[in-house]
C-alpha atoms as a PDB file:
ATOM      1  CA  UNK A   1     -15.516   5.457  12.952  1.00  0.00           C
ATOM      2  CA  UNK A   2     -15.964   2.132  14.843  1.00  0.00           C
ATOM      3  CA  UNK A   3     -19.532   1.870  12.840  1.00  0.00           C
ATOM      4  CA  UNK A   4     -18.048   2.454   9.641  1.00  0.00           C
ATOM      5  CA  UNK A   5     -15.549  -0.189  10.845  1.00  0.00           C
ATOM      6  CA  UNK A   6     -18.281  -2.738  11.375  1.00  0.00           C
ATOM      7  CA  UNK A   7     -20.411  -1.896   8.436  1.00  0.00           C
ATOM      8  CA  UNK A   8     -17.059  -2.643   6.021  1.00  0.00           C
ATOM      9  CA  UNK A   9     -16.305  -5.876   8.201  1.00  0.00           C
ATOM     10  CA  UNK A  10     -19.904  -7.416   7.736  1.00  0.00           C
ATOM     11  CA  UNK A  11     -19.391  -6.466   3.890  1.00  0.00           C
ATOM     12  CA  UNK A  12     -16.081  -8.435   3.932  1.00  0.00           C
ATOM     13  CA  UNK A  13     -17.638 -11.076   5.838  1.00  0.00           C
ATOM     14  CA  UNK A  14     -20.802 -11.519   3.477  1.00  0.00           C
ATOM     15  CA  UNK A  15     -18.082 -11.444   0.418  1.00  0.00           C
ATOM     16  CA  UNK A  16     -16.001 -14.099   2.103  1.00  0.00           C
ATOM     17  CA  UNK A  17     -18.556 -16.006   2.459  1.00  0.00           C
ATOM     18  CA  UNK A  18     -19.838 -16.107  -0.922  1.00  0.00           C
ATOM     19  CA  UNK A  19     -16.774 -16.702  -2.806  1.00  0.00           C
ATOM     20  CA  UNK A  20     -15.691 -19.392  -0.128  1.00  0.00           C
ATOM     21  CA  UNK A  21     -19.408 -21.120  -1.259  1.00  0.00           C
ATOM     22  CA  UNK A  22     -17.993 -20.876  -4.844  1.00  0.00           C
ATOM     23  CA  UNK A  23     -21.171 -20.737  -6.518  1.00  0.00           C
ATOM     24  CA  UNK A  24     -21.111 -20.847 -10.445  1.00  0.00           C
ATOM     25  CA  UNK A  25     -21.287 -17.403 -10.812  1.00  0.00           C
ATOM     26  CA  UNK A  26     -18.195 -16.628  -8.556  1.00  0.00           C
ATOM     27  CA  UNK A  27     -16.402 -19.302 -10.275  1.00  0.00           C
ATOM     28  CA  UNK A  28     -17.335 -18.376 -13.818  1.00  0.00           C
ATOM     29  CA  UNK A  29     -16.243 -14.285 -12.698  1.00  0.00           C
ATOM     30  CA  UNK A  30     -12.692 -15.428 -11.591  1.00  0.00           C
ATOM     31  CA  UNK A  31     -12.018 -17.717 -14.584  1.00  0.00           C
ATOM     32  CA  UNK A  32     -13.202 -14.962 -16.932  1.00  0.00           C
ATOM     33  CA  UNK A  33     -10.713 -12.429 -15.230  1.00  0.00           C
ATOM     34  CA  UNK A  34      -8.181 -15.334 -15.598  1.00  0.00           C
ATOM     35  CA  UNK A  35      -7.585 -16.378 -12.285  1.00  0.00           C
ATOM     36  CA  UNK A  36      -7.230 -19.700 -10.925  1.00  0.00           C
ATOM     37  CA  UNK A  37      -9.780 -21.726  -8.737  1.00  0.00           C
ATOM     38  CA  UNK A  38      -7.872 -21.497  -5.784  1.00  0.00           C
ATOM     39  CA  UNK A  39      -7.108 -17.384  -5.640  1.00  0.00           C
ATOM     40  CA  UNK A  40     -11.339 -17.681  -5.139  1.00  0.00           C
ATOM     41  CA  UNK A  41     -10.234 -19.518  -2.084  1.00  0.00           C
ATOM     42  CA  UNK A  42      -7.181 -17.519  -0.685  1.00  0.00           C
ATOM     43  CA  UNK A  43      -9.365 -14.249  -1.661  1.00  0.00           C
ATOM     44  CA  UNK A  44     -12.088 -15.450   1.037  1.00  0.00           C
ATOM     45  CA  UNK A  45      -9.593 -16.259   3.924  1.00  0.00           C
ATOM     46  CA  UNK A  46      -8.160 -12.903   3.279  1.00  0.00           C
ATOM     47  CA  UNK A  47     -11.288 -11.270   3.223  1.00  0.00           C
ATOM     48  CA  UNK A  48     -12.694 -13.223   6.299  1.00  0.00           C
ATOM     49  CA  UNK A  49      -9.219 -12.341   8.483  1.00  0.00           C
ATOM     50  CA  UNK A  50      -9.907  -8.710   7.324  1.00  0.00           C
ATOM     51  CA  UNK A  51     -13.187  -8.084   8.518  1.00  0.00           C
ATOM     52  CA  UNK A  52     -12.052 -10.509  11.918  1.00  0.00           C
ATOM     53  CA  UNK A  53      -9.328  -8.091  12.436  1.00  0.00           C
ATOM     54  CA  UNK A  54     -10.994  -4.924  11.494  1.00  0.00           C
ATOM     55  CA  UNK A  55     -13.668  -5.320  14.518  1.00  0.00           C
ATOM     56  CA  UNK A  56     -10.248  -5.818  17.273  1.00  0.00           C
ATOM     57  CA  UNK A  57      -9.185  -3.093  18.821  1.00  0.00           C
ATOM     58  CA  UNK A  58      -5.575  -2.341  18.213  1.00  0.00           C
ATOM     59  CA  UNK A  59      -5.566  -4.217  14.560  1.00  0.00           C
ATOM     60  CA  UNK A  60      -7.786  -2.697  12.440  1.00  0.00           C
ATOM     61  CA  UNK A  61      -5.435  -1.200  11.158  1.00  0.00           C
ATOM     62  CA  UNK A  62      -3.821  -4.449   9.645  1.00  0.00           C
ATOM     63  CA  UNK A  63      -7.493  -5.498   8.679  1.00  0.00           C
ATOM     64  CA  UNK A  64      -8.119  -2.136   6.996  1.00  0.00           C
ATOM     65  CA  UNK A  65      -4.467  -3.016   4.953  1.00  0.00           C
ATOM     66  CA  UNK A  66      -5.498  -6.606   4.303  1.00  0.00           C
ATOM     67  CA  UNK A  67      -8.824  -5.207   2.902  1.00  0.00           C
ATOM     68  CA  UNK A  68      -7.436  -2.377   0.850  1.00  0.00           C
ATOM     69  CA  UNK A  69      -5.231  -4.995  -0.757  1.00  0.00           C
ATOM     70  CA  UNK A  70      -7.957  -6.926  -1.680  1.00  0.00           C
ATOM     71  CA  UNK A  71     -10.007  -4.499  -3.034  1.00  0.00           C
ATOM     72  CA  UNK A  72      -7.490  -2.732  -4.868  1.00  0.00           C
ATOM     73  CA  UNK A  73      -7.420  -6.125  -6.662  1.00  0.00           C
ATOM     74  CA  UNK A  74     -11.147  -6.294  -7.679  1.00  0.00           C
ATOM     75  CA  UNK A  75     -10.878  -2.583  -8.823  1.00  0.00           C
ATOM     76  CA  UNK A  76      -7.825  -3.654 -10.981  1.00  0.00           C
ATOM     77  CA  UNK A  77      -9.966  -6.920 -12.355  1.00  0.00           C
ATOM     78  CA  UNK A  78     -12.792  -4.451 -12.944  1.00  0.00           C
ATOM     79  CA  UNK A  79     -10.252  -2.006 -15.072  1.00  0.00           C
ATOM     80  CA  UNK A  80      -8.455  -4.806 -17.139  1.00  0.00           C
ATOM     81  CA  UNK A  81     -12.202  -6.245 -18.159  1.00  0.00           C
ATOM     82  CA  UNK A  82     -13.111  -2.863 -18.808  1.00  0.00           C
ATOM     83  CA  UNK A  83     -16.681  -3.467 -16.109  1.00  0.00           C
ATOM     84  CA  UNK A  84     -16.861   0.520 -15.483  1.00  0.00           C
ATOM     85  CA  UNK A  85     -20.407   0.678 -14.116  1.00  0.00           C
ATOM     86  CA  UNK A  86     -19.242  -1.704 -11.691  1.00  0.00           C
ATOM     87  CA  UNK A  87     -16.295  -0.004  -9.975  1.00  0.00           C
ATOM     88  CA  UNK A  88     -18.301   1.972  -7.611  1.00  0.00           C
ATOM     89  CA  UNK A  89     -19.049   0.032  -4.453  1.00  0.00           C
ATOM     90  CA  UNK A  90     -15.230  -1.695  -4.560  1.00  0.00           C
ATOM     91  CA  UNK A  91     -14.353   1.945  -4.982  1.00  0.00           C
ATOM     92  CA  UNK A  92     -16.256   3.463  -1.925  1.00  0.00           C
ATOM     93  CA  UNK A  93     -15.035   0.580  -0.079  1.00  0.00           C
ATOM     94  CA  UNK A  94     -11.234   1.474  -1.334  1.00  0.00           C
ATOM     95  CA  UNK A  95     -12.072   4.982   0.238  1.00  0.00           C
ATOM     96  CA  UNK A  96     -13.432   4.264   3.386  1.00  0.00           C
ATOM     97  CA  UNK A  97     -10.762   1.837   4.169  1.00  0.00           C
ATOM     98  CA  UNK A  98      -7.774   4.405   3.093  1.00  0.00           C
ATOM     99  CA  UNK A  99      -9.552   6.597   5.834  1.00  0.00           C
ATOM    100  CA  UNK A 100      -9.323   3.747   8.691  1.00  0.00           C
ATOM    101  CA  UNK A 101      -6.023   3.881   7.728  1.00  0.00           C
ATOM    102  CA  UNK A 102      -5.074   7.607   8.274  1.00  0.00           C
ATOM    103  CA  UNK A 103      -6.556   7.304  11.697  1.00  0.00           C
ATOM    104  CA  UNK A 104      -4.725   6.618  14.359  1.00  0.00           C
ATOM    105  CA  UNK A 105      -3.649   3.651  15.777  1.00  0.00           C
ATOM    106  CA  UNK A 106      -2.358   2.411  19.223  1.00  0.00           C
END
């Protein structure tokens, strides 16, 4: 599990990274869904603290949360703009993060 656990933290990482560059198409995605500028922001330190705490041992299991949180959110932006086709990598993610969850922790 500690691979799948880095694999999901580099995907965090790239994501963070990309909406913390804001480039127009980020922007233009999170003011389409309705969301302010600054969630953009607070989605990338969330995402970036995540994948940080996802690769310590003894808190991935806070990282995994933090993660699930997040990506609950994009699956719930994808459902209310009705993006279907595009539900299936936040979905996988949403999956593989519920199982670093039901692992246990110490």
């Amino acid at each position: 599990m500690a691979y799948v656990n880095l694999i999901i933290a580099f995907a965090f990482l790239s994501a963070a990274i990309v909406n913390l560059a804001g480039p127009q198409v980020i922007r233009a995605e999170f003011a389409k869904w309705g969301y302010p500028d600054w969630l953009r922001v607070t989605v990338s330190a969330v995402e970036l603290g995540g994948a940080i705490l996802l690769c310590i041992a003894g808190t991935q299991w806070l990282g995994a949360l933090m993660l699930l949180v997040v990506t609950l959110g994009i699956l719930v932006s994808f459902t209310r703009s009705k993006e279907w086709m595009r539900m299936q990598y936040p979905f996988v993610l949403f999956l593989l993060l519920a199982a670093i969850l039901r692992q246990p922790h110490a």
